[in-house]
Each structure stands twice: as C-alpha cells, then as structure tokens.
Protein backbone atom coordinates (compact mmCIF):
# COMPACT_ATOMS: atom_id res chain seq x y z
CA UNK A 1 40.90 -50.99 -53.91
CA UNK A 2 44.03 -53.28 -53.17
CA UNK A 3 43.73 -52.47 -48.72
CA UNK A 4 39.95 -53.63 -49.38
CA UNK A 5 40.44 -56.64 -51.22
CA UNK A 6 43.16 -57.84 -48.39
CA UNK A 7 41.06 -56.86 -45.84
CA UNK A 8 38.29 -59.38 -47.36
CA UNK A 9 40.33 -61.32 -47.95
CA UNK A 10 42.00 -61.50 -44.32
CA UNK A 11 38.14 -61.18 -43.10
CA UNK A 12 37.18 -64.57 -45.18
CA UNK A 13 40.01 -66.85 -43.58
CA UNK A 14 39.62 -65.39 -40.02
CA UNK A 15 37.01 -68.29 -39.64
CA UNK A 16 38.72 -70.66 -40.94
CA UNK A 17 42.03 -70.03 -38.70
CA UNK A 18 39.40 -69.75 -36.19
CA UNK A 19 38.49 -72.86 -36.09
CA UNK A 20 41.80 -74.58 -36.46
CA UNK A 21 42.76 -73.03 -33.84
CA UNK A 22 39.41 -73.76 -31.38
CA UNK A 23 39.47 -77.60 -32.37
CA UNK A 24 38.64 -79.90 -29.75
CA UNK A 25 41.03 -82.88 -30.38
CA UNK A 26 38.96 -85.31 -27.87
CA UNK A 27 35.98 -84.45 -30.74
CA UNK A 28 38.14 -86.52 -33.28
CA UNK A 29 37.98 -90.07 -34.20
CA UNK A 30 40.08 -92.32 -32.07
CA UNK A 31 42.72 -94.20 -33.85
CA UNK A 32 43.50 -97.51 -32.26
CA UNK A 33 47.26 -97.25 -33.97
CA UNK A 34 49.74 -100.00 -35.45
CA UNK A 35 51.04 -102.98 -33.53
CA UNK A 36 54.40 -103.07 -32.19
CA UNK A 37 54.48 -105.42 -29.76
CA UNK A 38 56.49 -104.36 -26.44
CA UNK A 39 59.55 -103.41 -28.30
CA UNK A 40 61.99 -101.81 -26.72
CA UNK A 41 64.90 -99.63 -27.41
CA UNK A 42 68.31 -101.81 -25.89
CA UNK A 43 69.88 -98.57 -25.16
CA UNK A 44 67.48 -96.76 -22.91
CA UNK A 45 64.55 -99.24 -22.10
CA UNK A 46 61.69 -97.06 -23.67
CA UNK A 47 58.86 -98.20 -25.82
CA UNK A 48 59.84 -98.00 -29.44
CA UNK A 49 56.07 -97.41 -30.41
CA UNK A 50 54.21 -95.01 -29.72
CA UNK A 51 51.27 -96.75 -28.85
CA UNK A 52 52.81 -100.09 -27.31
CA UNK A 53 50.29 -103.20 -27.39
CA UNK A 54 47.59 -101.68 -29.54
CA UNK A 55 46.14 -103.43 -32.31
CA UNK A 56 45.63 -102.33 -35.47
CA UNK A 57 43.34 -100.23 -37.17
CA UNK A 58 41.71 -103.11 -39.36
CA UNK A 59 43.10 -105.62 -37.86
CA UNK A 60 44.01 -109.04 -39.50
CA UNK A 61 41.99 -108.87 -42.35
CA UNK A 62 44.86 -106.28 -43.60
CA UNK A 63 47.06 -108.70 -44.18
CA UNK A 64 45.10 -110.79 -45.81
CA UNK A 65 44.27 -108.11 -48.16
CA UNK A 66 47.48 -107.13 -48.63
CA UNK A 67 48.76 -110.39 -49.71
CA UNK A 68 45.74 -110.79 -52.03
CA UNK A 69 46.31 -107.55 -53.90
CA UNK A 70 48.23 -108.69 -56.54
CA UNK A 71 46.41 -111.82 -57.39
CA UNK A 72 43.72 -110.46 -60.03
CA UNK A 73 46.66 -109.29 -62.24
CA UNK A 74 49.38 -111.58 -61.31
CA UNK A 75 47.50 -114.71 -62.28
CA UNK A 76 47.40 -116.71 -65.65
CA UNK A 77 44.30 -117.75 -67.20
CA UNK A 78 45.88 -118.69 -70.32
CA UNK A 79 44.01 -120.90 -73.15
CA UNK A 80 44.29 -121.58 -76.76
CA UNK A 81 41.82 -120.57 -79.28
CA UNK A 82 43.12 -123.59 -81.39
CA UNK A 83 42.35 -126.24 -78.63
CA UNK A 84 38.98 -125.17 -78.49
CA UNK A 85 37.92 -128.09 -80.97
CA UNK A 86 40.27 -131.43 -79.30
CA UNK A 87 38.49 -133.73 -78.21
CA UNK A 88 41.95 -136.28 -77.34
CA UNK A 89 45.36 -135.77 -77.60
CA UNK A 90 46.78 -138.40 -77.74
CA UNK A 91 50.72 -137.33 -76.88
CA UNK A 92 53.81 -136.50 -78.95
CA UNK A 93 54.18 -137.52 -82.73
CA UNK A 94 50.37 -138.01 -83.39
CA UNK A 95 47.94 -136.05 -84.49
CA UNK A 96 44.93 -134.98 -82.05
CA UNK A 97 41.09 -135.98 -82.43
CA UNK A 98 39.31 -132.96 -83.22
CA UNK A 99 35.89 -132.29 -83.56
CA UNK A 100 35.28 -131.49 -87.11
CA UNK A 101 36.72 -132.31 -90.55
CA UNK A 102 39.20 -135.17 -90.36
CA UNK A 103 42.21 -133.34 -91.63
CA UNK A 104 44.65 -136.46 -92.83
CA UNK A 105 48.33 -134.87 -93.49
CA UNK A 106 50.70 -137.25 -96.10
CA UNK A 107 53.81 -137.89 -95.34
CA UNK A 108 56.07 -135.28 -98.22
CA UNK A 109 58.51 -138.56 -100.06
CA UNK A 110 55.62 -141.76 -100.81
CA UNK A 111 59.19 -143.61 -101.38
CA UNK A 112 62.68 -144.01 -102.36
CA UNK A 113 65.29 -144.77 -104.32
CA UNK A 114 68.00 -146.73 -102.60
CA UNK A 115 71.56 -145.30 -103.76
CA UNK A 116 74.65 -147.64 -103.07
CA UNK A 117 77.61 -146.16 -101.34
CA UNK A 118 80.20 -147.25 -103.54
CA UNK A 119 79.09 -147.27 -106.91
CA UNK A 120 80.76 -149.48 -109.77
C-alpha cells in the first residue's frame, strides 16, 4: 500500500517536472525591465544594470501613481456639523448670523457696585 501510493504519487508530478523542465523561455512574455540609465561601475567600467537603457515596464505613468497613492487617505476633508447653519461670521468677539432662531446670550453681571479702595 505505502510503494503504491509513492509511486502515484511520483507518477502525478512526473508531468509537472516535465514541463518545468521542457519550458521554452522565448514562449514567455518579454519584460522591457527598469531604467538605469548608462550607469557604470567606477571600478571596472561594466553596466551596473542589467538591462542598460531600457525603459520601464509602465513607464511614466508609475510615478505618477506612485506619488498619488497616498492622497485618498492622506487628505483632510474636514467640516463642522455646527457650521452647517452660518450664514456670516462676522470675526472674533461677536456672535455669528445663523439661520434659525435668533439665540441672544446676556451678559452674566447687568451692573455694579463701585467699592472704594480705601474705605473710611
């Protein structure tokens, strides 16, 4: 029982290996590779690259997209439930026109008593 169930076992990924190993490489896609200009190593004078002078794969529109990325999350869109009714405002120290009731706030002390400093 256990030689059979290695042998089909073995007998299912003989295929496979197969055709790993019969792959025709020129059958694949061909990838135009990443730019790296015509750098070149100081020591020895070879290419750095690979693929010297080849553009790549998407082109400019990758860096466009890759600066981009970020922006949908990144950016503020923030607003105030409570300003959703001001019509004017005016600046510091006054009260806003809103639409709506007129809400008029009182000042807390109507008035004073004056108290001398040195009493007698």
């Amino acid at each position: 029982m256990k030689t059979s169930l290695v042998l089909l076992t073995a007998a299912m990924f003989m295929p496979f290996t197969l055709s790993l190993v019969l792959a025709n490489p020129g059958m694949l896609p061909k990838h135009p590779g990443y730019p790296m200009g015509k750098a070149v190593d100081p020591v020895k004078g070879q290419p750095l690259a690979n693929d010297p002078g080849q553009t790549n794969a998407t082109g400019e529109g990758s860096l466009t997209q890759a600066a981009a990325f970020d922006d949908a999350h990144s950016t503020q869109a923030l607003s105030n439930e409570n300003d959703q009714r001001l019509l004017e405002k005016p600046g510091a120290g006054v009260l806003p026109k809103v639409e709506g009731p007129n809400i008029k706030i009182e000042p807390p002390v109507k008035e004073g008593t004056k108290v001398n400093a040195s009493p007698q």
